[in-house]
C-alpha atoms as a PDB file:
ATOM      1  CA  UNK A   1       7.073  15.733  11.568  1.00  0.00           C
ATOM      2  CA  UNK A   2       7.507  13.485   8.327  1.00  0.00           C
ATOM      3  CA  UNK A   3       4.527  11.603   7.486  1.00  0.00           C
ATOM      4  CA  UNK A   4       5.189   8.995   4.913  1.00  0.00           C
ATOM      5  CA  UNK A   5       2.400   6.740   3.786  1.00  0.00           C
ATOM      6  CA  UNK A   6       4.063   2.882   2.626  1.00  0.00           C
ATOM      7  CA  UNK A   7       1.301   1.167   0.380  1.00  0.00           C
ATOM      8  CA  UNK A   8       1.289  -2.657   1.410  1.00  0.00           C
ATOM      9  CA  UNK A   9      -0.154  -5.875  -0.263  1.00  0.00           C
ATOM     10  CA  UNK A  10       1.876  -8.256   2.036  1.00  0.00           C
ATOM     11  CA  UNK A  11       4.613  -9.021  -0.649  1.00  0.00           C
ATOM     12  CA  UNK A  12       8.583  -9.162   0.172  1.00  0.00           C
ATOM     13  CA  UNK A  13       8.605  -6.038  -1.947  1.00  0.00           C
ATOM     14  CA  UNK A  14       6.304  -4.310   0.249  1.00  0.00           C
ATOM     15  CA  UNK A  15       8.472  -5.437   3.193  1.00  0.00           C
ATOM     16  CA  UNK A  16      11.502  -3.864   1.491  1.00  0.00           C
ATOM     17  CA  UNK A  17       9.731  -0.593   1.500  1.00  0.00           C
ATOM     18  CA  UNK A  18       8.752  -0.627   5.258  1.00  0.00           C
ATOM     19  CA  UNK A  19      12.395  -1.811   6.270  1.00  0.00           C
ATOM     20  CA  UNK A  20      13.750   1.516   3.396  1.00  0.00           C
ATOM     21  CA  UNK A  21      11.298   4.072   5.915  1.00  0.00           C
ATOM     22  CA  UNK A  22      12.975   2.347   9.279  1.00  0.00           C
ATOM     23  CA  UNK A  23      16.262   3.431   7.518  1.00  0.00           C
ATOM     24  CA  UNK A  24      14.529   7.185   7.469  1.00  0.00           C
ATOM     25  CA  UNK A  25      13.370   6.864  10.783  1.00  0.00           C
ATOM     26  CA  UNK A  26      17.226   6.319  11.620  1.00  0.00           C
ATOM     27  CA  UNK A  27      17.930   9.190  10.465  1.00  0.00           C
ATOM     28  CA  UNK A  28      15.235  11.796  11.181  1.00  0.00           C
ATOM     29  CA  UNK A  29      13.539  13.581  14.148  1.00  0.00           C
ATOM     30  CA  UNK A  30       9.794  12.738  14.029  1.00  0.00           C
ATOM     31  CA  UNK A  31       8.733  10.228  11.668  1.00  0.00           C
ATOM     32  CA  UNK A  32       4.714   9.520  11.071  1.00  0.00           C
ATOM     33  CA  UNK A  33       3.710   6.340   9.156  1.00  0.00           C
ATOM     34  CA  UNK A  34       1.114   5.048   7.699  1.00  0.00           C
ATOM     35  CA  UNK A  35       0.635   1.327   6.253  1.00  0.00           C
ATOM     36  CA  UNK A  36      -2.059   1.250   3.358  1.00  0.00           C
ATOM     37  CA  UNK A  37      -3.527  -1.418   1.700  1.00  0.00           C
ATOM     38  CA  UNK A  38      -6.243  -0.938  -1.205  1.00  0.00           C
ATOM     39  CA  UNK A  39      -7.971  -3.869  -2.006  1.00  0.00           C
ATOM     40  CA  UNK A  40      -9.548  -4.076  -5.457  1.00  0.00           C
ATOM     41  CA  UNK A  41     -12.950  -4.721  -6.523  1.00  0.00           C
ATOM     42  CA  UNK A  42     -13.904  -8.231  -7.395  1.00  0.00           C
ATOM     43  CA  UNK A  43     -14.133  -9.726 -10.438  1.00  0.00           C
ATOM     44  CA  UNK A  44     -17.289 -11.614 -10.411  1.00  0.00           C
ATOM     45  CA  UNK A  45     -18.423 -13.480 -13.661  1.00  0.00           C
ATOM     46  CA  UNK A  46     -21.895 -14.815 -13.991  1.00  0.00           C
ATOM     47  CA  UNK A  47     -25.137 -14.162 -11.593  1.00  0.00           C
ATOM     48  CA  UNK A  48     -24.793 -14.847  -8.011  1.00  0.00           C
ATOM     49  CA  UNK A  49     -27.402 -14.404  -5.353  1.00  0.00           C
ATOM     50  CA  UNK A  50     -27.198 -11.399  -3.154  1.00  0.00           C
ATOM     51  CA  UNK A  51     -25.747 -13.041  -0.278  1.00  0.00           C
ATOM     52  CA  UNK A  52     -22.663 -14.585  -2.372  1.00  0.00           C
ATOM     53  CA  UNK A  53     -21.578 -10.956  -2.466  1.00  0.00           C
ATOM     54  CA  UNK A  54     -21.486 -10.349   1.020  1.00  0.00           C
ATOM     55  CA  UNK A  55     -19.637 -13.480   1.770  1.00  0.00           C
ATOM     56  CA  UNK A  56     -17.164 -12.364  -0.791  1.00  0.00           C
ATOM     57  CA  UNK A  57     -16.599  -8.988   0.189  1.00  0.00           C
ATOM     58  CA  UNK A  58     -16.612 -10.089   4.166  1.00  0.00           C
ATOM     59  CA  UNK A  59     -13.884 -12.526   3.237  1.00  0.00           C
ATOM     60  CA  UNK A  60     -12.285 -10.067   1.273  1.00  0.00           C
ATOM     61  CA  UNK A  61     -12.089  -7.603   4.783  1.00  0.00           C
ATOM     62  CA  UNK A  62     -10.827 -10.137   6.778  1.00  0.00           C
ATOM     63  CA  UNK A  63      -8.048 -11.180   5.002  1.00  0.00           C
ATOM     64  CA  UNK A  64      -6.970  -7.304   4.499  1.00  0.00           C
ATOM     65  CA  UNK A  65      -7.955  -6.649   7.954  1.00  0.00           C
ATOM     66  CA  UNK A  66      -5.405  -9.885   8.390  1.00  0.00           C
ATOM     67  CA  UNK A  67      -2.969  -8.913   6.445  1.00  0.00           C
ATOM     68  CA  UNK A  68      -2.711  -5.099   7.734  1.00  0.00           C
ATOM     69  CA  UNK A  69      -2.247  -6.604  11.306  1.00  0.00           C
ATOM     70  CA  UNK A  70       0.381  -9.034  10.359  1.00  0.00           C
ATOM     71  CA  UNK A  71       2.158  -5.940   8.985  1.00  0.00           C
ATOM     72  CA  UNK A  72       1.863  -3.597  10.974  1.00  0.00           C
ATOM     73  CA  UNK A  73       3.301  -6.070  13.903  1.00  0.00           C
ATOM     74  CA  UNK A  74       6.381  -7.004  11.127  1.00  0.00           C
ATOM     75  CA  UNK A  75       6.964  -3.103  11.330  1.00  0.00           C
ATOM     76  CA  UNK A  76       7.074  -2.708  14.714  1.00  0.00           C
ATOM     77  CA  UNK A  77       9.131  -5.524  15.344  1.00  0.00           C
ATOM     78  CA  UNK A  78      11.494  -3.865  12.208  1.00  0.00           C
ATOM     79  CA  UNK A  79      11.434  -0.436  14.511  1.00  0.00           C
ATOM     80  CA  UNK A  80       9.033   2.175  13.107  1.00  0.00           C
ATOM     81  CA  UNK A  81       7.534   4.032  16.362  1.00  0.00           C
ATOM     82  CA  UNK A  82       4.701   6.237  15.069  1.00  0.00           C
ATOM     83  CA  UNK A  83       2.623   4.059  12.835  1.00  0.00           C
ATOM     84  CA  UNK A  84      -0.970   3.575  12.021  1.00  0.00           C
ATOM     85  CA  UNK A  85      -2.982   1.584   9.293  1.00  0.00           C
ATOM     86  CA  UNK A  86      -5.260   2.208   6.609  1.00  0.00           C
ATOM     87  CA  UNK A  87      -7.725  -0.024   4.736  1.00  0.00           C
ATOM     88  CA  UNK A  88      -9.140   0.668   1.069  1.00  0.00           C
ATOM     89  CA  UNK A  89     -10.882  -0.644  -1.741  1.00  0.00           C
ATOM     90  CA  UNK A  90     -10.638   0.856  -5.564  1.00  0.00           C
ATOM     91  CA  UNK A  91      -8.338   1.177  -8.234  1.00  0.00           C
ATOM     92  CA  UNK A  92      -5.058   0.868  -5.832  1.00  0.00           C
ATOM     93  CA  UNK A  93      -2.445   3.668  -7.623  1.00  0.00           C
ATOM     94  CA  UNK A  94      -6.095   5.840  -7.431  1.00  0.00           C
ATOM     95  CA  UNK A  95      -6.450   5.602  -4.098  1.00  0.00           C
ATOM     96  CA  UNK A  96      -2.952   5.056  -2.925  1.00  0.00           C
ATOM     97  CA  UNK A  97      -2.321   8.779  -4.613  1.00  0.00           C
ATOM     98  CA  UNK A  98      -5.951   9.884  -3.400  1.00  0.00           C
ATOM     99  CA  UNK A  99      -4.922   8.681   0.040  1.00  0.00           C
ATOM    100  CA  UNK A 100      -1.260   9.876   0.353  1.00  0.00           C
ATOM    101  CA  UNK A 101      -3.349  13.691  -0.946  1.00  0.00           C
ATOM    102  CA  UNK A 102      -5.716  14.144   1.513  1.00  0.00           C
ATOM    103  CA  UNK A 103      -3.660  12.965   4.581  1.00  0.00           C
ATOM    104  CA  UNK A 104      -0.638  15.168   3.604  1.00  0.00           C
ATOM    105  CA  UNK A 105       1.715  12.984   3.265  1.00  0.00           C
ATOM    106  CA  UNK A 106       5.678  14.203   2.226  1.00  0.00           C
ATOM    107  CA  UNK A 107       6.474  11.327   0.574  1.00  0.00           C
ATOM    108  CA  UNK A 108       4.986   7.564  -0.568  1.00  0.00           C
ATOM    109  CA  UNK A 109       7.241   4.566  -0.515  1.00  0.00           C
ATOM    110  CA  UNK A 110       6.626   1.304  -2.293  1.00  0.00           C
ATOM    111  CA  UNK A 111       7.760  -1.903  -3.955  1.00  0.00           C
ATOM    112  CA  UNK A 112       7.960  -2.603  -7.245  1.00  0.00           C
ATOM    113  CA  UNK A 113       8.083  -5.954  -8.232  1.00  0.00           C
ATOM    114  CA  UNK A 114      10.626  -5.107 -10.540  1.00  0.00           C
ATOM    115  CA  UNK A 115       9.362  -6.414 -13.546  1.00  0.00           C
ATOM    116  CA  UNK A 116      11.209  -5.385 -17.181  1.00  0.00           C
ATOM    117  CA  UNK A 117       9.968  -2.493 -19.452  1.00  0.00           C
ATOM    118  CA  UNK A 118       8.262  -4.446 -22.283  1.00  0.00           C
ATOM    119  CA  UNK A 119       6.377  -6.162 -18.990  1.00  0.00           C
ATOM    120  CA  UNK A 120       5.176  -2.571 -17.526  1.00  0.00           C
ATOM    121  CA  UNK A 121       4.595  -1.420 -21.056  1.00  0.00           C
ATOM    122  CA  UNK A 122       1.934  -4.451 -21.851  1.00  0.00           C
ATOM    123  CA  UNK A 123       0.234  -4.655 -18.288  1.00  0.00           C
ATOM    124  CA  UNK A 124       1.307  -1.461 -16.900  1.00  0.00           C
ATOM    125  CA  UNK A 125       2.507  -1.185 -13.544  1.00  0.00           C
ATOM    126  CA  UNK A 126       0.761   0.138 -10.152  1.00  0.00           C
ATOM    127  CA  UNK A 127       4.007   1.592  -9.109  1.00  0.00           C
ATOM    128  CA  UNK A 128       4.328   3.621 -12.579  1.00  0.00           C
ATOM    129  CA  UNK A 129       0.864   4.571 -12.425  1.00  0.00           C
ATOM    130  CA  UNK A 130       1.226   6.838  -8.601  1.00  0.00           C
ATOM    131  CA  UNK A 131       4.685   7.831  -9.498  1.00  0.00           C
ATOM    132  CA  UNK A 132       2.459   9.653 -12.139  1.00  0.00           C
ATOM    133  CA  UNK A 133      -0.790  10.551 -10.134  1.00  0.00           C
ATOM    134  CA  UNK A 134       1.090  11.267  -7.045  1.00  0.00           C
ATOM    135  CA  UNK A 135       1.608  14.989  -5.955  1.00  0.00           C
ATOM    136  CA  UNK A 136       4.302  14.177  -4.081  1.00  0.00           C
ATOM    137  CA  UNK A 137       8.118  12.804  -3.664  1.00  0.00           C
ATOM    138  CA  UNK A 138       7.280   8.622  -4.817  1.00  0.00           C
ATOM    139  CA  UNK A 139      10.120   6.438  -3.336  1.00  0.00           C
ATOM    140  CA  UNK A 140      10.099   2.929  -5.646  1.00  0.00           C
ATOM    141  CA  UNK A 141      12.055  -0.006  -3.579  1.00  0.00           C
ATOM    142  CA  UNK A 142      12.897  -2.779  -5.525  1.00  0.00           C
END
């Protein structure tokens, strides 16, 4: 069975990569997914009180828990069969190539949001960061 693991943050580009692995799906026997989303650490300036935290990062679950859901209905409904979900938190090309390692993945698939070179050579790119981390085949939809 192919296992491919589709990293998500609820963007169109993300969308474009689920809708690419229903194209696989078309055309092979046995197709596993799995719909990841990392969420990243907060960035928190100043001194808040313990409990400010905890709201923040409860908040911060529920609208990946949210937005995991929402996809993972959008990818039914788009006709992927064998799919499950994933929730993270960390640097996301880190864990997105940690994830796709440990759960044997053949292949990762994900948007880019397409932006030019001099634009990925200032800010860098999460895309261009797990094509290079990744031990496996990384399929870039734009």
């Amino acid at each position: 069975m192919l296992k491919i693991l589709v990293a998500v943050d609820g963007s169109t580009h993300s969308q474009r990569a689920i809708e690419a692995v229903v194209r696989v799906q078309a055309q092979t026997k046995g197709l596993e997914t799995l719909l990841l989303n990392v969420r990243e650490w907060p960035l928190l300036q100043g001194d808040l009180p313990p409990m400010r935290y905890e709201e923040i990062e409860r908040e911060q679950i529920r609208q990946q828990t949210a937005l995991l859901e929402s996809t993972l209905a959008a990818a039914r409904r788009s006709g992927l069969e064998v799919v499950s979900t994933l929730a993270e938190m960390g640097e996301p090309a880190t864990e997105i190539a940690r994830v796709a390692q440990e759960r044997g993945v053949d292949q990762i698939v994900m948007g880019t949001h397409g932006r030019g070179a001099v634009g990925s050579l200032l800010m860098g790119s999460v895309a261009q960061r797990v094509v290079h981390l990744a031990k496996m085949p990384v399929v870039l939809v734009k």
